[in-house]
N, C-alpha and C. Protein backbone atom coordinates (compact mmCIF):
# COMPACT_ATOMS: atom_id res chain seq x y z
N UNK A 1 0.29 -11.31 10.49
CA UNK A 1 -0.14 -10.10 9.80
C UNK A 1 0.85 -9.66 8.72
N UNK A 2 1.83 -10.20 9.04
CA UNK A 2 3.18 -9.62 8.01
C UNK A 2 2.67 -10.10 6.39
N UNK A 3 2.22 -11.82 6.16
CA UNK A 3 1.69 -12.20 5.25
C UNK A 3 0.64 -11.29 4.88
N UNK A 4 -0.61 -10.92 5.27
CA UNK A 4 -1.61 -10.20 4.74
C UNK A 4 -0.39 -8.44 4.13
N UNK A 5 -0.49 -8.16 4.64
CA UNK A 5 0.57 -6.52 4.18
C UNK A 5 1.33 -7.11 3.09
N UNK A 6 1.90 -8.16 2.80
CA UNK A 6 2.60 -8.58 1.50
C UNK A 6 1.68 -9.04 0.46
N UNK A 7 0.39 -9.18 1.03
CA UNK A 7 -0.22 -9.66 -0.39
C UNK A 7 -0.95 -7.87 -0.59
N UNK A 8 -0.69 -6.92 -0.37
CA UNK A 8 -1.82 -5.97 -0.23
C UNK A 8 -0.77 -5.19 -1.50
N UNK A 9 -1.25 -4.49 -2.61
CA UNK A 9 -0.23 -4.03 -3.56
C UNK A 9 0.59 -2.73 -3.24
N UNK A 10 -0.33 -1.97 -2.05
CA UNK A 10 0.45 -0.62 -1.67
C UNK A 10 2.16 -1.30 -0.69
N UNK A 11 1.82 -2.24 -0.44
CA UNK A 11 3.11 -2.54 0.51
C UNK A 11 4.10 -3.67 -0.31
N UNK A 12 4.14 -3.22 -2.01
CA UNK A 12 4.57 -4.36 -2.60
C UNK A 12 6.12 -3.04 -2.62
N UNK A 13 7.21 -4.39 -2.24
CA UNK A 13 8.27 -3.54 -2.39
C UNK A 13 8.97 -3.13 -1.30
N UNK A 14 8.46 -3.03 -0.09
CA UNK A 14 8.72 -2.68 1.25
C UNK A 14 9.66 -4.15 2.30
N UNK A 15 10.44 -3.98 2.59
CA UNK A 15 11.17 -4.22 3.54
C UNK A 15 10.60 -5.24 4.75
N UNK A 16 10.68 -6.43 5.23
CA UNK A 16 10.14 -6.89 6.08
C UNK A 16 10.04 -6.25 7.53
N UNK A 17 11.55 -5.37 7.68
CA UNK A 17 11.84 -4.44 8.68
C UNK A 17 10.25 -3.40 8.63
N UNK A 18 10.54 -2.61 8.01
CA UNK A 18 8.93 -1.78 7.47
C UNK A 18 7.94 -2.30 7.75
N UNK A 19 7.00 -3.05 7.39
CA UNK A 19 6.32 -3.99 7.50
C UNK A 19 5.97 -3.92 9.36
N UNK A 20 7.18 -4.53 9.58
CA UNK A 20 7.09 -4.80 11.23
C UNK A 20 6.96 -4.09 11.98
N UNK A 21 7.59 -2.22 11.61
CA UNK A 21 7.08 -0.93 11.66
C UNK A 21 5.87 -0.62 12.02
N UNK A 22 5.35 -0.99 10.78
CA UNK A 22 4.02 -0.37 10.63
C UNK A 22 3.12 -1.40 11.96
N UNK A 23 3.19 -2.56 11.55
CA UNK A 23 2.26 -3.30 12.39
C UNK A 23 2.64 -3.11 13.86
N UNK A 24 3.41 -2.82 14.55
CA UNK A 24 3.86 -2.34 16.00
C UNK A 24 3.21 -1.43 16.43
N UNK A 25 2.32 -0.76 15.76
CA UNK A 25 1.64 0.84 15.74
C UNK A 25 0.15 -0.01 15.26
N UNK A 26 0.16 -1.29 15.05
CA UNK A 26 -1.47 -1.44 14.31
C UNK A 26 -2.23 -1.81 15.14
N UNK A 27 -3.41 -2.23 14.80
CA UNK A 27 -4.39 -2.55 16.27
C UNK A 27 -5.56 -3.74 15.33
N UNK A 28 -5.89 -5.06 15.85
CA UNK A 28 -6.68 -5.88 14.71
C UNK A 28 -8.48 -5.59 15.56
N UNK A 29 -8.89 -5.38 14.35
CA UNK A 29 -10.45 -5.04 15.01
C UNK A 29 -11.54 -5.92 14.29
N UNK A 30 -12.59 -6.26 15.23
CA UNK A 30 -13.60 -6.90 14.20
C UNK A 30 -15.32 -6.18 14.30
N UNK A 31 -15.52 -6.16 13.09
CA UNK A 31 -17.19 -5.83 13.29
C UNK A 31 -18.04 -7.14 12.80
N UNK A 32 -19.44 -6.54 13.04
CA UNK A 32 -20.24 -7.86 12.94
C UNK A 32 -20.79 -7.33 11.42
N UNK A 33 -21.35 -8.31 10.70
CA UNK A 33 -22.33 -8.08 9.46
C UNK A 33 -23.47 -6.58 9.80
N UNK A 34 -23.23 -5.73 8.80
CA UNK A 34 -23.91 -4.47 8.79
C UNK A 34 -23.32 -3.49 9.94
N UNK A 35 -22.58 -3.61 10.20
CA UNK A 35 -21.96 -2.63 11.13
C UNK A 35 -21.11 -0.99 10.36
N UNK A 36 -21.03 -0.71 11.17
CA UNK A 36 -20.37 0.71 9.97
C UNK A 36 -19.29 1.15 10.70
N UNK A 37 -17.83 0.82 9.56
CA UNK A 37 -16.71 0.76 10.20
C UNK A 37 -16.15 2.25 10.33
N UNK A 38 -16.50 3.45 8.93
CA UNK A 38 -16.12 4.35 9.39
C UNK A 38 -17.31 5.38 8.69
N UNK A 39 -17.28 6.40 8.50
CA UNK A 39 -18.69 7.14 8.40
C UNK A 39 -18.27 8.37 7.54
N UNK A 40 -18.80 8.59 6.38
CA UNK A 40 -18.59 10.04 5.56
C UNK A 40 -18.86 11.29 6.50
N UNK A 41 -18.00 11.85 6.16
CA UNK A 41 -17.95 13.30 6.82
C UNK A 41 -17.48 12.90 7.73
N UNK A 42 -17.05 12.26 8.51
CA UNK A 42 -16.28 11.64 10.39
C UNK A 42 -14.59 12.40 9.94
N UNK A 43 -14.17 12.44 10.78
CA UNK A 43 -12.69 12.55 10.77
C UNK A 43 -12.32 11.50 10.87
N UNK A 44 -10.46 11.34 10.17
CA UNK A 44 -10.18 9.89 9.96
C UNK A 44 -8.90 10.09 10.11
N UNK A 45 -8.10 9.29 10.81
CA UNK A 45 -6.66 8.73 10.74
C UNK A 45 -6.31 7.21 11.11
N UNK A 46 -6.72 7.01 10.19
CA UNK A 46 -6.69 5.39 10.19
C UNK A 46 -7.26 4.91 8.90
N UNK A 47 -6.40 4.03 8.58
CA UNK A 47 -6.50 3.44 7.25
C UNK A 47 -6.78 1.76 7.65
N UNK A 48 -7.63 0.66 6.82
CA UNK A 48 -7.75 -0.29 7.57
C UNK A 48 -7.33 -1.67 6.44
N UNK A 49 -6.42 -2.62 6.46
CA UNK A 49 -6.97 -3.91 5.64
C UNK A 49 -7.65 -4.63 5.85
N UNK A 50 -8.58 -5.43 5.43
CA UNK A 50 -9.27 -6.48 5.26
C UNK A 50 -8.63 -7.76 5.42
N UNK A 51 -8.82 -8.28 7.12
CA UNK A 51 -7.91 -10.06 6.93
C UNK A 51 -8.92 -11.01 6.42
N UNK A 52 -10.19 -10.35 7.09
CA UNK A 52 -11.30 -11.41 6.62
C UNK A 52 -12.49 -10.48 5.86
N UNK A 53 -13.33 -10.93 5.26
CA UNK A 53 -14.56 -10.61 4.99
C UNK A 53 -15.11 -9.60 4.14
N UNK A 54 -15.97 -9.28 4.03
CA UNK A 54 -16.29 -7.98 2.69
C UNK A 54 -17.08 -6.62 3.42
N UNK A 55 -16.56 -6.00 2.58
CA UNK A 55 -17.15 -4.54 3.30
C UNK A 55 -17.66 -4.07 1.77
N UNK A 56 -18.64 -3.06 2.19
CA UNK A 56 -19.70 -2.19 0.68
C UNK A 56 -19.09 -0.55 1.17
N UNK A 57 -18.20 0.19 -0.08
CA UNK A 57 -17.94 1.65 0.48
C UNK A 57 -19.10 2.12 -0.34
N UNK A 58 -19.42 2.86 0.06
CA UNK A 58 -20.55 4.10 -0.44
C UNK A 58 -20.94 5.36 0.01
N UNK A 59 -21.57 6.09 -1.08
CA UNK A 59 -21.82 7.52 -0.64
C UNK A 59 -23.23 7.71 -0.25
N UNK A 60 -23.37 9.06 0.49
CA UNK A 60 -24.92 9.30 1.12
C UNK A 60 -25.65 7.96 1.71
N UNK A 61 -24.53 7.43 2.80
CA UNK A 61 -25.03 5.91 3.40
C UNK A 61 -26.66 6.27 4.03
N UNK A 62 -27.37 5.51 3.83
CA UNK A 62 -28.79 5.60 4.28
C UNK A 62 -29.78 6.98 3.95
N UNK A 63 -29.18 7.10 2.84
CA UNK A 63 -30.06 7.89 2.00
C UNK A 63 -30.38 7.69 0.96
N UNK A 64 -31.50 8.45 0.67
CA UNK A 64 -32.50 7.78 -1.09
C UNK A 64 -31.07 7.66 -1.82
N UNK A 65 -30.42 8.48 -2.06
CA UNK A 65 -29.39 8.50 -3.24
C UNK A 65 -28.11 7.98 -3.16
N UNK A 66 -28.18 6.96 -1.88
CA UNK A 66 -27.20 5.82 -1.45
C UNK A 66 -26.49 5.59 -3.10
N UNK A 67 -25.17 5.38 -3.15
CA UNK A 67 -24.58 5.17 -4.49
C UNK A 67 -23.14 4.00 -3.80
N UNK A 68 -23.68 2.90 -4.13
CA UNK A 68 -22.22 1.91 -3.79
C UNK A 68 -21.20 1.81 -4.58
N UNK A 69 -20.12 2.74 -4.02
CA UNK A 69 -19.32 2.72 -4.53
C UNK A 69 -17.96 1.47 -5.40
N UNK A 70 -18.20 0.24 -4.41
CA UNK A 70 -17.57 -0.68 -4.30
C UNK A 70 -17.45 -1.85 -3.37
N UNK A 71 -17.21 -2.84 -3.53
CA UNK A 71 -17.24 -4.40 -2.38
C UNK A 71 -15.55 -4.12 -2.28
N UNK A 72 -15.25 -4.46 -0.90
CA UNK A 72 -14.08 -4.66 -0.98
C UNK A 72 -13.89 -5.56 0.27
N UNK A 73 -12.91 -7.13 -0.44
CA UNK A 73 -12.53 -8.49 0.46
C UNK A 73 -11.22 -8.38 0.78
N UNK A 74 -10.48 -9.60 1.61
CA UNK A 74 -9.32 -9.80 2.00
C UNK A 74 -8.30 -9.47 1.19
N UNK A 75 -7.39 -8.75 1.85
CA UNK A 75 -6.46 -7.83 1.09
C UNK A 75 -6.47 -6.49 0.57
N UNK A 76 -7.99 -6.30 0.61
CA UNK A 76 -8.06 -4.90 -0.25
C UNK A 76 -8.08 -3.99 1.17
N UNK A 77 -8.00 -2.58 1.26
CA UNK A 77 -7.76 -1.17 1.96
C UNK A 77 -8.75 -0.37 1.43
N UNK A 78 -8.79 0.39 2.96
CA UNK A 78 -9.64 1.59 2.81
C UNK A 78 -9.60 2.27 3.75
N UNK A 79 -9.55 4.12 3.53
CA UNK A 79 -9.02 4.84 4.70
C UNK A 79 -7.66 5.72 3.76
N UNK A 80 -6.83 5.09 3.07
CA UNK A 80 -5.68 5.45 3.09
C UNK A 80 -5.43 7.52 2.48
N UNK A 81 -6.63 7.57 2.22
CA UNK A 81 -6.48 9.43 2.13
C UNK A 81 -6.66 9.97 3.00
N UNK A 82 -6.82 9.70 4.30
CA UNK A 82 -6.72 10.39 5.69
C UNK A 82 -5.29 10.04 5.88
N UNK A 83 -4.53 9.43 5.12
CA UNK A 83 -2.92 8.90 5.91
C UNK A 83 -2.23 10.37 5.03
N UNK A 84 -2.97 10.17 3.65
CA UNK A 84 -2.23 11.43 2.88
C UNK A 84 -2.75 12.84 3.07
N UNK A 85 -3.72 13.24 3.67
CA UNK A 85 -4.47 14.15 3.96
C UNK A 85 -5.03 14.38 4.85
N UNK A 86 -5.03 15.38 5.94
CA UNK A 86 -6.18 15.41 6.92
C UNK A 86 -7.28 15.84 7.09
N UNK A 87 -8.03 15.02 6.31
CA UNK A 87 -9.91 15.69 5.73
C UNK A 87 -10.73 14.72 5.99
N UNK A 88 -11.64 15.18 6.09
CA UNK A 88 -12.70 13.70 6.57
C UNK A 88 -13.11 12.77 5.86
N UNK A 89 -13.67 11.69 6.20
CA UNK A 89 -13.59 10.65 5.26
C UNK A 89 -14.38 10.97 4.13
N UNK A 90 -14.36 10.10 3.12
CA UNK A 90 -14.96 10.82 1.41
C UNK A 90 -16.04 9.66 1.62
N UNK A 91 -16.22 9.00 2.34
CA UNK A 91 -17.60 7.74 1.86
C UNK A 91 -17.34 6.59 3.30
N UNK A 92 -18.92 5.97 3.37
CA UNK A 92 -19.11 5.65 4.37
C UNK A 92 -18.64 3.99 4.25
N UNK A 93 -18.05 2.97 5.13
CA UNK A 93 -17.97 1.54 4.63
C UNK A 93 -18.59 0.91 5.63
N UNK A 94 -18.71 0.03 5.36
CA UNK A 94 -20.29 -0.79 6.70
C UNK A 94 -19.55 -2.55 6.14
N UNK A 95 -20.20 -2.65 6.66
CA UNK A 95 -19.34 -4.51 6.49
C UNK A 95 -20.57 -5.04 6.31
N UNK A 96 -20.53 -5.89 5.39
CA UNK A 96 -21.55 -6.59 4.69
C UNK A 96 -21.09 -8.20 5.07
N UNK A 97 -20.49 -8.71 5.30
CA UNK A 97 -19.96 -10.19 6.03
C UNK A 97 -19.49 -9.55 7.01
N UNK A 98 -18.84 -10.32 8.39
CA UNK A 98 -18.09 -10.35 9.41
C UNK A 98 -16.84 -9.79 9.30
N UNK A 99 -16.42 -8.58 9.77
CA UNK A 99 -15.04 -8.12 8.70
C UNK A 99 -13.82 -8.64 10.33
N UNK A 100 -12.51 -8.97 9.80
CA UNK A 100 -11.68 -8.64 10.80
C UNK A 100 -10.55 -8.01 9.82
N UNK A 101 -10.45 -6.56 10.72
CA UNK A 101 -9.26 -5.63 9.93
C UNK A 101 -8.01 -5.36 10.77
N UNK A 102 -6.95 -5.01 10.15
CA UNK A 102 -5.65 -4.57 10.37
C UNK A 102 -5.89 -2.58 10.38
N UNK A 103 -6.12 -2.49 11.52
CA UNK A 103 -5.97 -0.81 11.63
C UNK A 103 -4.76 0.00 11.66
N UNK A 104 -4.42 0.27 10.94
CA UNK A 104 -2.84 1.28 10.80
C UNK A 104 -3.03 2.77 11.05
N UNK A 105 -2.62 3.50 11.55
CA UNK A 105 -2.92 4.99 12.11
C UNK A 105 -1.85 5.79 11.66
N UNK A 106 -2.29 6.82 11.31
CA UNK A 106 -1.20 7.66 10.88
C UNK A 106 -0.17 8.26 11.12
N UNK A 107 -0.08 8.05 12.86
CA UNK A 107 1.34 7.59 12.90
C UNK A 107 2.25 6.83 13.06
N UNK A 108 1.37 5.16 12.71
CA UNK A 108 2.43 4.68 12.20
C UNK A 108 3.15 4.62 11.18
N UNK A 109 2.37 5.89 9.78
CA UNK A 109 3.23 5.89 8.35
C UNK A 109 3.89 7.06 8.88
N UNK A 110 3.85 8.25 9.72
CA UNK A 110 4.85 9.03 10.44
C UNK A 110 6.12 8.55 10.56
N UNK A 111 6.14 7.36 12.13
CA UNK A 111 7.12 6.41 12.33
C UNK A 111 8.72 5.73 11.14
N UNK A 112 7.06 5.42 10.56
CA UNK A 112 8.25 4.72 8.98
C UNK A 112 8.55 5.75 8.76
N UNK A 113 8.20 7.14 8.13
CA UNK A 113 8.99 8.59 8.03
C UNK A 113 10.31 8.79 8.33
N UNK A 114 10.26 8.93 9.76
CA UNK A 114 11.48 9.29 10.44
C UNK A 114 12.21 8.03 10.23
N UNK A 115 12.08 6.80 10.87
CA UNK A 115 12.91 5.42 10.92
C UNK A 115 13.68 5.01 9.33
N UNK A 116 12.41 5.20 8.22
CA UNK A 116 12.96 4.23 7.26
C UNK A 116 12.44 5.44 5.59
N UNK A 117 13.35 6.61 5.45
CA UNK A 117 12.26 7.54 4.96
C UNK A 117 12.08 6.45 3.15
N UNK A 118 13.15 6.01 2.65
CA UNK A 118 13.29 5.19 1.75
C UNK A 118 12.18 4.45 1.31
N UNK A 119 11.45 3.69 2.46
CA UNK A 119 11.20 3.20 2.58
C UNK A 119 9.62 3.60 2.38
N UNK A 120 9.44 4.66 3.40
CA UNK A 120 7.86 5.70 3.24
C UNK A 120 7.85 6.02 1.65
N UNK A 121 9.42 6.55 1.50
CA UNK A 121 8.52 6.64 -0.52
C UNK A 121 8.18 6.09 -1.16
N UNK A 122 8.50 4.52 -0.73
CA UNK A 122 7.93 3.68 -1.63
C UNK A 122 6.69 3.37 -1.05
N UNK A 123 6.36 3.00 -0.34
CA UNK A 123 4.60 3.65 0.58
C UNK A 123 4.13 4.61 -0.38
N UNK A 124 4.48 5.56 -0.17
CA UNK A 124 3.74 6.64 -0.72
C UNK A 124 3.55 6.86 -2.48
N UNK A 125 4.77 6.19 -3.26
CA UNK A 125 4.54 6.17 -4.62
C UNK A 125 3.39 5.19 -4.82
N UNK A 126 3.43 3.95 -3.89
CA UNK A 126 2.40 2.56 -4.33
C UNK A 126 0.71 3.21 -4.06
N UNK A 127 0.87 4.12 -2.98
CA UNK A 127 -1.09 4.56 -2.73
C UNK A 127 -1.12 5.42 -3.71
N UNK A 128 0.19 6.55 -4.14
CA UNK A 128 -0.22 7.20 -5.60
C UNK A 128 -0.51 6.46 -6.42
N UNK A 129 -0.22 5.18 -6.87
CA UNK A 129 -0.39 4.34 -8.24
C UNK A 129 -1.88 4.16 -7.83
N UNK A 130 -2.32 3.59 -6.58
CA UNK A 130 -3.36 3.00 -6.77
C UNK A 130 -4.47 4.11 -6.63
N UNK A 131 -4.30 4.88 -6.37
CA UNK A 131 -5.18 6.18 -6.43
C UNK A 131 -5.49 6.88 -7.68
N UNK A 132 -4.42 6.71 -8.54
CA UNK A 132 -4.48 7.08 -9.93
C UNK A 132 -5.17 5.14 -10.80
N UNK A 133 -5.34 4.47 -10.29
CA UNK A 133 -5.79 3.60 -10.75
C UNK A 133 -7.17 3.25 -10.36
N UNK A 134 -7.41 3.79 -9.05
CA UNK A 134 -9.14 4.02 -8.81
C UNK A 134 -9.75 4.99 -9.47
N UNK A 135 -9.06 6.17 -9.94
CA UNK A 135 -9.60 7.62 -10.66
C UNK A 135 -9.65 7.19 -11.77
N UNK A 136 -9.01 6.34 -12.46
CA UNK A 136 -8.99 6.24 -13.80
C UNK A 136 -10.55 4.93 -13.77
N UNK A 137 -10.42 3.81 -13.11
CA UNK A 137 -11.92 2.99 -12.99
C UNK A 137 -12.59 4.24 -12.63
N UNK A 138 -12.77 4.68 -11.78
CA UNK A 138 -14.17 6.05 -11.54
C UNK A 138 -13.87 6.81 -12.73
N UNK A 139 -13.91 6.92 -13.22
CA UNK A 139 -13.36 7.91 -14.43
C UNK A 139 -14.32 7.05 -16.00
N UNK A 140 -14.42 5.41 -15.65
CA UNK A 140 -14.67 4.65 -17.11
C UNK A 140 -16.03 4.60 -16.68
N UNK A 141 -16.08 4.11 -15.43
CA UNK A 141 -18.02 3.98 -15.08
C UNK A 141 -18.83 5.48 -15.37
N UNK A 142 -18.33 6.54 -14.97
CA UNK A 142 -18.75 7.89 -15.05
C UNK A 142 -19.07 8.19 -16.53
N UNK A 143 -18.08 8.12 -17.40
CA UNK A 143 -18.00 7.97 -18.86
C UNK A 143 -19.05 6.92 -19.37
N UNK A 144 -19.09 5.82 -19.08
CA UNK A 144 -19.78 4.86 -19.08
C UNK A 144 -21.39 5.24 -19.34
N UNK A 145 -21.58 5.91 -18.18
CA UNK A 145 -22.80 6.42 -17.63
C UNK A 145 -23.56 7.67 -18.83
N UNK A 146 -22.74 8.58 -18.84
CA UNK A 146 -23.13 9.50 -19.40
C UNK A 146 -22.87 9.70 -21.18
């Protein structure tokens, strides 16, 4: 699992120590094709990677105005604004292939906190980059659109 977390870009920069942190606190889970891994509006503390397979995030899941937000395969994350926030999830993800994920919980980015805080900032600057790099893509399709 240490390999998958090094190819993932939020954990680029981090410490093998860290790393080993986090995964001591992780849990590996699998769903089957069409399953629904976490659910809009649910409460969330858990953020998940992708070792295998593809997942579809989207909004108003199983409704007329279903809007897919995105495919996301091996390596990519999802979850990680319940690690920075405690609000319920923003969109529903369902697994569209066979997914097997890396579940990280929020306190294992706690853990790294106290143990390695150095270490959490650089955690925490890399999900800011990529959060400001999903707003800015949602930001060109929206524009796009209108």
């Amino acid at each position: 699992m240490i390999s998958l977390l090094q190819d993932v870009p939020i954990f680029a920069g981090l410490e093998t120590a860290a790393l080993e942190l986090l995964l001591s606190h992780s849990a590996q889970q699998e769903y089957e094709r069409d399953a629904v891994v976490v659910r809009e509006g649910e409460p969330g503390h858990v953020m998940f990677i992708i070792a295998e397979g593809a997942a579809q995030v989207c909004k108003h899941f199983g409704q007329p105005d279903e809007v897919e937000l995105i495919v996301l395969g091996p390596a990519d994350f999802f979850g990680e604004m319940c690690i920075l926030e405690p609000m319920s999830r923003s969109a529903t993800v369902r697994a569209i292939e066979p997914l097997k994920l890396c579940a990280l919980p929020a306190r294992a980015f706690h853990q790294l906190y106290k143990a390695m805080p150095a270490q959490h900032s650089i955690l925490l600057l890399n999900i800011a980059r990529d959060l400001s790099r999903r707003l800015r893509r949602m930001d060109e399709v929206f524009a796009a659109r209108h």
